[in-house]
Protein backbone atom coordinates (compact mmCIF):
# COMPACT_ATOMS: atom_id res chain seq x y z
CA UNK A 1 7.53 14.69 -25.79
CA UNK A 2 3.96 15.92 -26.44
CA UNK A 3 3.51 19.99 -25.70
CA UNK A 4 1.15 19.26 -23.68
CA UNK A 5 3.05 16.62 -21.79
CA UNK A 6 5.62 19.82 -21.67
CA UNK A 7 3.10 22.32 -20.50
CA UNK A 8 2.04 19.99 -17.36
CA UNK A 9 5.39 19.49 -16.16
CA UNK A 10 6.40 22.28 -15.98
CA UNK A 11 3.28 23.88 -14.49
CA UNK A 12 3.46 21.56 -12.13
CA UNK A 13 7.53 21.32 -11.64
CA UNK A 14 8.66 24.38 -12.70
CA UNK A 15 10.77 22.57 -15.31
CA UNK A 16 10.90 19.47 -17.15
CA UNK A 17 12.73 17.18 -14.91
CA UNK A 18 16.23 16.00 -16.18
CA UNK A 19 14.24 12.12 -15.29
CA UNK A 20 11.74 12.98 -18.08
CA UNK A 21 14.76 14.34 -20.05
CA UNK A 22 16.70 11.81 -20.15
CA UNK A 23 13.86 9.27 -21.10
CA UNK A 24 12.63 11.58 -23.47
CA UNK A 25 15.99 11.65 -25.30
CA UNK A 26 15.47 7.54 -26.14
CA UNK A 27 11.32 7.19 -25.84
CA UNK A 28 8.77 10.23 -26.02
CA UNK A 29 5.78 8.10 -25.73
CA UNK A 30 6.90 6.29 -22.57
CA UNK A 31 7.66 9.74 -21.34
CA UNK A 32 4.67 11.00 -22.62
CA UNK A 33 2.79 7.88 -20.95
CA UNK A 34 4.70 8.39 -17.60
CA UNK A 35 3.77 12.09 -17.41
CA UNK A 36 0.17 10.76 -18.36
CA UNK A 37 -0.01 8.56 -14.97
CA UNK A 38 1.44 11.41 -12.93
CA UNK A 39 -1.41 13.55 -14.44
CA UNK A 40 -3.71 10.86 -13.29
CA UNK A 41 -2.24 10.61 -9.39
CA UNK A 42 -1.58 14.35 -9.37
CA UNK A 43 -4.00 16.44 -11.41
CA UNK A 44 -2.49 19.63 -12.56
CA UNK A 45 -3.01 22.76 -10.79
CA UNK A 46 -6.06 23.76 -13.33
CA UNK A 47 -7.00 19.88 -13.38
CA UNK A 48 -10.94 19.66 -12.18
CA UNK A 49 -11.83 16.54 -9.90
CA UNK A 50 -9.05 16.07 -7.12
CA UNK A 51 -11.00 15.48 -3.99
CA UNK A 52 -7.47 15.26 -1.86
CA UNK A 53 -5.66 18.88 -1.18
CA UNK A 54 -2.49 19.12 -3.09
CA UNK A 55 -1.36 19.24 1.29
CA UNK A 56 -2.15 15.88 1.55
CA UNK A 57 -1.14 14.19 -1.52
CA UNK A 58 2.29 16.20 -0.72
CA UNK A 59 2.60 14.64 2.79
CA UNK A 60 1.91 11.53 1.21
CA UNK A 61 4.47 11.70 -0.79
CA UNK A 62 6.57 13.05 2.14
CA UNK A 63 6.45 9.59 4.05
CA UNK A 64 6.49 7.28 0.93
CA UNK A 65 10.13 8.55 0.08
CA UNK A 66 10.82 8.70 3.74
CA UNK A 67 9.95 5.77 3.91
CA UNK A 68 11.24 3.92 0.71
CA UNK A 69 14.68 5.91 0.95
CA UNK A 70 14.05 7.26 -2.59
CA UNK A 71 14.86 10.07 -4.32
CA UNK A 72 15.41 13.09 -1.90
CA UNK A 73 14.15 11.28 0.17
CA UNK A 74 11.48 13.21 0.61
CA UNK A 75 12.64 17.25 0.55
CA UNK A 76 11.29 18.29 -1.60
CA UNK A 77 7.58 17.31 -1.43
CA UNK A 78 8.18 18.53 2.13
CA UNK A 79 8.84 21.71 0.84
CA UNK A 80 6.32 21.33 -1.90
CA UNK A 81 4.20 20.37 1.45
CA UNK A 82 4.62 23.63 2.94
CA UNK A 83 3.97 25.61 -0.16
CA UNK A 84 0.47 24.10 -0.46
CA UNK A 85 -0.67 25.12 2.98
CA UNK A 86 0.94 22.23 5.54
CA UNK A 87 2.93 23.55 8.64
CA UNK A 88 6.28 21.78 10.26
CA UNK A 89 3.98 20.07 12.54
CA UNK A 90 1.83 18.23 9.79
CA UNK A 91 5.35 17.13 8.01
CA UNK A 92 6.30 15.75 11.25
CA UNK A 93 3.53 13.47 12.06
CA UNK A 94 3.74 12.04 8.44
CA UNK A 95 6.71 11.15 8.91
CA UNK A 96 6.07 9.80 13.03
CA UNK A 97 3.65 7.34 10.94
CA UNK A 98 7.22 6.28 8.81
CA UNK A 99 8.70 5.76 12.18
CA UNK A 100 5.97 3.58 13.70
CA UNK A 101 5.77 1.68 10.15
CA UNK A 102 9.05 1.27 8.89
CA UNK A 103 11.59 2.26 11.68
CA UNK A 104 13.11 4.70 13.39
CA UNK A 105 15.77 4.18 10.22
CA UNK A 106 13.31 6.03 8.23
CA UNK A 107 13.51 9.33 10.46
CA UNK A 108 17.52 8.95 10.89
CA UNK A 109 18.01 8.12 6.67
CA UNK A 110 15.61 11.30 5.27
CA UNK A 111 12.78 11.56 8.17
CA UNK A 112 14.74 14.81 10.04
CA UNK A 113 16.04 15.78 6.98
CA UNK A 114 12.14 16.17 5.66
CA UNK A 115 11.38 18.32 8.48
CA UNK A 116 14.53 20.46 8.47
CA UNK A 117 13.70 21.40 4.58
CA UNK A 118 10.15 22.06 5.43
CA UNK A 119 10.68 24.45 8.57
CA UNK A 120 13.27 26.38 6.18
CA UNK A 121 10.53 26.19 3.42
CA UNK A 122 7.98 27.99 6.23
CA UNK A 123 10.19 30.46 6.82
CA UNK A 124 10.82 31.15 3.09
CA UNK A 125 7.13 31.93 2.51
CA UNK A 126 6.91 33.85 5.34
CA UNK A 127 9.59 36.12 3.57
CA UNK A 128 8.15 35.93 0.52
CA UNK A 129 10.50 34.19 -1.34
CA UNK A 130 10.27 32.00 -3.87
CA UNK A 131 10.40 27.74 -4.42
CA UNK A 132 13.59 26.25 -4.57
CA UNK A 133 14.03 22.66 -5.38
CA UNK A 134 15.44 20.61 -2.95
CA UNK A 135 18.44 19.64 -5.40
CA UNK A 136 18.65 23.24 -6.09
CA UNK A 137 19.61 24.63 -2.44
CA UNK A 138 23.17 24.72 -1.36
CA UNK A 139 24.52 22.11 0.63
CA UNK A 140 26.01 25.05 2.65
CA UNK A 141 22.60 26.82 3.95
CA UNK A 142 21.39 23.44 4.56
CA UNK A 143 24.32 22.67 6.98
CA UNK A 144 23.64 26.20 8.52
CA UNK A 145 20.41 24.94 9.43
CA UNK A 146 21.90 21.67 11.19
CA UNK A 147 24.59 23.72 12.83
C-alpha cells in the first residue's frame, strides 16, 4: 500500500481497516485502487470540491447498509453521522426512507440498531468524549442501552 493510500485512511478511519489489511497482504494496487474510489465517493477531510456535507454522505451511507444488511449494518456511519453534525432525528428519517423502500425488515435487522448507536454517539459528544468504532464498543454498554 501507497503512503499516501495509508495517510487517507487513516485520516479518514482512524486506522487502516483490517478489510484493506487483509487485501493489502495479497494485492497493494487493488488496495491502493480501492482506497482510490473511496477517495473519489468520499473526499478526505482536507479534500477540496465535495459539494455534499460529510452529514449527508454519512446518512447515506446509514440507509444503504440498513438497507443492504451489510457490514454493521450501518453503526457506525450512524455514529460517524452524528460526529459530522446530524442529530438522532436525521438518522431516523434515513432510515424511515429504508422502511418505506425496503421493509420494515430493514428497521428490525440494523434500522433500530442505527439509531440506538447514534443517540449514544450524541450523548458521547456532548461529554466530550472521543469516536469509538462501532466494532470497537462493548457488546455490554450496548445491551445497557437496550435494557
Amino acid at each position: 500500500m501507497k503512503e499516501e493510500t495509508r495517510d487517507y485512511l487513516v485520516q479518514e478511519m482512524g486506522r487502516v481497516h483490517e478489510v484493506f489489511q487483509t487485501l493489502d497482504k495479497y494485492d497493494s494496487n487493488l488496495t491502493d485502487s480501492l482506497a482510490s474510489l473511496r477517495r473519489a465517493a468520499i473526499p478526505g477531510k482536507n479534500d477540496k470540491g465535495s459539494t455534499l456535507e460529510a452529514k449527508y454522505k454519512e446518512l447515506i451511507m446509514v440507509a444503504v447498509e440498513a438497507a443492504t444488511g451489510r457490514g454493521e449494518k450501518g453503526k457506525s456511519h450512524a455514529r460517524k453521522a452524528i460526529r459530522a453534525g446530524a442529530t438522532p432525528k436525521q438518522v431516523q428519517e434515513a432510515l424511515a426512507l429504508c422502511i418505506y423502500l425496503v421493509g420494515m425488515s430493514s428497521w428490525v435487522d440494523g434500522g433500530m440498531d442505527c439509531v440506538l448507536s447514534a443517540e449514544e454517539e450524541y450523548e458521547k459528544v456532548k461529554k466530550g468524549e472521543k469516536f469509538t468504532w462501532t466494532s470497537e464498543v462493548s457488546p455490554s454498554s450496548s445491551k445497557k442501552n437496550k435494557e
